[in-house]
Protein backbone atom coordinates (compact mmCIF):
# COMPACT_ATOMS: atom_id res chain seq x y z
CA UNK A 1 79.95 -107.08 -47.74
CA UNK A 2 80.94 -105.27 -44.68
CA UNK A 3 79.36 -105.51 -41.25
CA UNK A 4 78.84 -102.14 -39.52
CA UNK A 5 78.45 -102.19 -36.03
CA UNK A 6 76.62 -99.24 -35.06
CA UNK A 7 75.93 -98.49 -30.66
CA UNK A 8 71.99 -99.09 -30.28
CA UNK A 9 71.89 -95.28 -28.81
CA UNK A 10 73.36 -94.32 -31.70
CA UNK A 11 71.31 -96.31 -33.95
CA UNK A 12 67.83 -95.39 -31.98
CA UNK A 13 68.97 -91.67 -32.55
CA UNK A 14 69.75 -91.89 -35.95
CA UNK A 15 66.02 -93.66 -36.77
CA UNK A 16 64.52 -90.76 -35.03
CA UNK A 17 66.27 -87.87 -37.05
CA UNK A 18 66.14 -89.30 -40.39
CA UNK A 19 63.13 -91.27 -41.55
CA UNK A 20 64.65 -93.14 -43.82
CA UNK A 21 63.73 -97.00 -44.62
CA UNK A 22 66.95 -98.47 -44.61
CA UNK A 23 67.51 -96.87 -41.11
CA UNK A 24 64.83 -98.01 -39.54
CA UNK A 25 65.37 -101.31 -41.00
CA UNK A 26 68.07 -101.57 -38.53
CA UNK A 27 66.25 -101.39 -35.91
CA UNK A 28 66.52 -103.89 -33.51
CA UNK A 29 62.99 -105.99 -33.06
CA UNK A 30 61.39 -106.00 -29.53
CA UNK A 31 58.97 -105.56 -27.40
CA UNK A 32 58.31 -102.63 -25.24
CA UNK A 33 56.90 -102.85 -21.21
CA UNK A 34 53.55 -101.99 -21.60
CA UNK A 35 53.24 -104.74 -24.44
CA UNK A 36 54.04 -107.24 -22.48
CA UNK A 37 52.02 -106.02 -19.53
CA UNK A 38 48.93 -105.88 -21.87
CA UNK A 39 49.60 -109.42 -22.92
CA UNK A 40 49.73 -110.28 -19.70
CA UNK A 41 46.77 -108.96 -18.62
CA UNK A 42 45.03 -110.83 -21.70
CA UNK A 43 46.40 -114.11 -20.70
CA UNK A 44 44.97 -113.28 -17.14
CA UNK A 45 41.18 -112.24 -18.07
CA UNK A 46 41.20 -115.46 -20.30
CA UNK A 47 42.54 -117.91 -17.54
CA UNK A 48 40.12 -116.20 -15.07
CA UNK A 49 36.65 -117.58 -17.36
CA UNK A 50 38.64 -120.87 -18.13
CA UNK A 51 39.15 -121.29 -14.64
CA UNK A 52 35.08 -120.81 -13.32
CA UNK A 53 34.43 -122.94 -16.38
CA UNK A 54 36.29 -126.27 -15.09
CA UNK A 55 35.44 -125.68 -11.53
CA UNK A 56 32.27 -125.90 -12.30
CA UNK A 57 32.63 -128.66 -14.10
CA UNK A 58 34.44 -130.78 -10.70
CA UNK A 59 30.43 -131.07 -9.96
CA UNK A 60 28.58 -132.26 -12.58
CA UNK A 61 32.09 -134.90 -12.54
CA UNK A 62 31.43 -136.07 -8.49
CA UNK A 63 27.75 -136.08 -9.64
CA UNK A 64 28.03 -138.58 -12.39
CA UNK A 65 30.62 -140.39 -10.45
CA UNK A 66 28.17 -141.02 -7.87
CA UNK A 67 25.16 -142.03 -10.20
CA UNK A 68 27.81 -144.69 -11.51
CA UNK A 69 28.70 -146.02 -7.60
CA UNK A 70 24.67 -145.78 -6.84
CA UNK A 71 24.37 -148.07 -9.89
CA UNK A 72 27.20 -150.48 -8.67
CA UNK A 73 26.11 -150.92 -5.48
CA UNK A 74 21.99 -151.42 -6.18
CA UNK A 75 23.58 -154.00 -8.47
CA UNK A 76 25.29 -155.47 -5.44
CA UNK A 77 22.37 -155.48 -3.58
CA UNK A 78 19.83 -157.12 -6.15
CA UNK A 79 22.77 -160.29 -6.27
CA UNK A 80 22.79 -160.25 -2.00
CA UNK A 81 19.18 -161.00 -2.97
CA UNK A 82 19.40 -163.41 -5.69
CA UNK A 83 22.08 -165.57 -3.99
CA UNK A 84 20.52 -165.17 0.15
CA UNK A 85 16.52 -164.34 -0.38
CA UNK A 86 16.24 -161.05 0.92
CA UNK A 87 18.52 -157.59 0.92
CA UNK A 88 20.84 -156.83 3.74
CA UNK A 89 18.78 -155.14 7.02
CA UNK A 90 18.67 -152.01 7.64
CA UNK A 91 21.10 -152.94 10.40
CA UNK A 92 23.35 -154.64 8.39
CA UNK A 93 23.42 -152.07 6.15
CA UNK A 94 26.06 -151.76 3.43
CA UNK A 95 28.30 -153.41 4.97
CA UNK A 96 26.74 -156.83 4.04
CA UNK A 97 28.04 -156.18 0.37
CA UNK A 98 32.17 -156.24 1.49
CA UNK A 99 31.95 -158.76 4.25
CA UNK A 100 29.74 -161.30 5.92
CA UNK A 101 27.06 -160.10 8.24
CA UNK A 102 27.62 -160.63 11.58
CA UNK A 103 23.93 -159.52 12.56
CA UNK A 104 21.33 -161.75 11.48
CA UNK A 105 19.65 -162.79 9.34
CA UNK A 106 23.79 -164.26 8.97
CA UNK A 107 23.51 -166.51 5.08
CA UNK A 108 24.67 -169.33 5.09
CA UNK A 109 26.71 -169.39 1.77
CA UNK A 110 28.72 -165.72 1.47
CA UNK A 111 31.14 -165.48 -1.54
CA UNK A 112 34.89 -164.78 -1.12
CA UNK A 113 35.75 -161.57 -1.15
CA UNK A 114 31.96 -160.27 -0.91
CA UNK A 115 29.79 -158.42 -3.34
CA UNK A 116 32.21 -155.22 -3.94
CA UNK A 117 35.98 -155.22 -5.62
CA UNK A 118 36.86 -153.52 -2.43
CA UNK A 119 36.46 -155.03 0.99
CA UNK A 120 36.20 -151.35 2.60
CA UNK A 121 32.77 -149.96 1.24
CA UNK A 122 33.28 -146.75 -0.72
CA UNK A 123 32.28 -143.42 0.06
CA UNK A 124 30.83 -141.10 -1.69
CA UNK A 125 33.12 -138.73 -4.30
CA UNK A 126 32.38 -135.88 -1.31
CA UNK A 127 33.78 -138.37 1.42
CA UNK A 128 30.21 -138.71 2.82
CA UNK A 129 28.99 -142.38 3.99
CA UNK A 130 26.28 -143.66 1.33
CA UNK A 131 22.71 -143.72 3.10
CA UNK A 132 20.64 -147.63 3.22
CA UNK A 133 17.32 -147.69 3.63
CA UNK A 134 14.84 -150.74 3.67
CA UNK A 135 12.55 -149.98 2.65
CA UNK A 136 13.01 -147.66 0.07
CA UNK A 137 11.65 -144.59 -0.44
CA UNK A 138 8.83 -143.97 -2.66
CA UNK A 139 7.30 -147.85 -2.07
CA UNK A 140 10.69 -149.45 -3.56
CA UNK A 141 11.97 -152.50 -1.65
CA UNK A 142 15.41 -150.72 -0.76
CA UNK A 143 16.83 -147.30 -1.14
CA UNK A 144 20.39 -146.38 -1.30
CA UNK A 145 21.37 -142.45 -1.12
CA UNK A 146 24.15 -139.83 -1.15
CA UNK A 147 23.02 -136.72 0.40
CA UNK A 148 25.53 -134.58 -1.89
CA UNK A 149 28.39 -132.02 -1.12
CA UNK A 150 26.70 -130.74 1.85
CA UNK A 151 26.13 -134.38 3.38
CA UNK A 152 22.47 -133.11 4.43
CA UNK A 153 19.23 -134.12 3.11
CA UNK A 154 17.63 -131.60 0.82
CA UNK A 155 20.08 -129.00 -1.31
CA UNK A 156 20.56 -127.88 -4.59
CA UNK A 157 22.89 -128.00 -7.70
CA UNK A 158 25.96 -130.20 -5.86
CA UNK A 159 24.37 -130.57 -2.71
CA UNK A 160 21.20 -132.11 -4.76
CA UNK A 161 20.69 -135.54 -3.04
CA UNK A 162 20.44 -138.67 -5.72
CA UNK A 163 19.23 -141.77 -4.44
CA UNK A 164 19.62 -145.07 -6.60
CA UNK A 165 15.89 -145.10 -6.93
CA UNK A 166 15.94 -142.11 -9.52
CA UNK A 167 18.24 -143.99 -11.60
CA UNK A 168 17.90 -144.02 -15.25
């Protein structure tokens, strides 16, 4: 066997006068411009509906991960009562659950380290302070709220407000 090296012009002309199999079986494998463009543009329209897919899936994520912290702290709360009597005041707020209150009614036992892993109390997963209120709303003995992406009460969708209260 011999190898024949044959110019590409030379072998592109050649597959264009004579039709023949063997010719064109030369011919050197590739892809043209507007083939790639067009895949391209496929890759594009696809990434496009992937992409409005997972963003909106960021809220229904900051949504559950708030229903999880509302659930953590009303079970921070219910042991301030168990162990002191009574939930923090209004005016002690949250902040009862990381460190001893300074406002009274000040207990008189308060665990190391508080109520909370952390001794900075969280915010919500939009960076919004959670809301305390004693009493709660709807006749319940304490309330704890995040107002949602918009930080105002009221809203919709992500900027729905979910209070610990409407906990399941």
């Amino acid at each position: 066997m011999f190898k024949i090296n044959i110019d590409r012009k030379l072998l592109i002309a050649l597959c264009c006068v004579v039709r023949c199999k063997k010719v064109t079986a030369f011919r050197i494998a590739g892809f043209t411009l507007l083939e790639m463009l067009m895949v391209v543009l496929i890759i594009s329209i696809l990434a496009a509906f992937v992409g409005v897919k997972v963003l909106n899936k960021d809220d229904v994520a900051k949504s559950a991960a708030a229903r999880a912290q509302l659930s953590s702290l009303r079970s921070a709360v219910q042991l301030y009562k168990m162990q002191h009597g009574d939930f923090p005041t209004q005016e002690q707020g949250l902040e009862a659950l990381c460190r001893r209150p300074e406002k009274p009614p000040v207990p008189s036992s308060y665990p190391q380290g508080g109520y909370l892993d952390s001794s900075i109390m969280p915010k919500d997963p939009w960076k919004h302070e959670y809301v305390y209120m004693v009493p709660g709303l709807n006749g319940d003995p304490f309330d704890i709220m995040t107002y949602g992406s918009d930080g105002e009460p009221g809203g919709e969708g992500a900027a729905a407000d979910i209070s610990s209260s409407n906990l399941q």
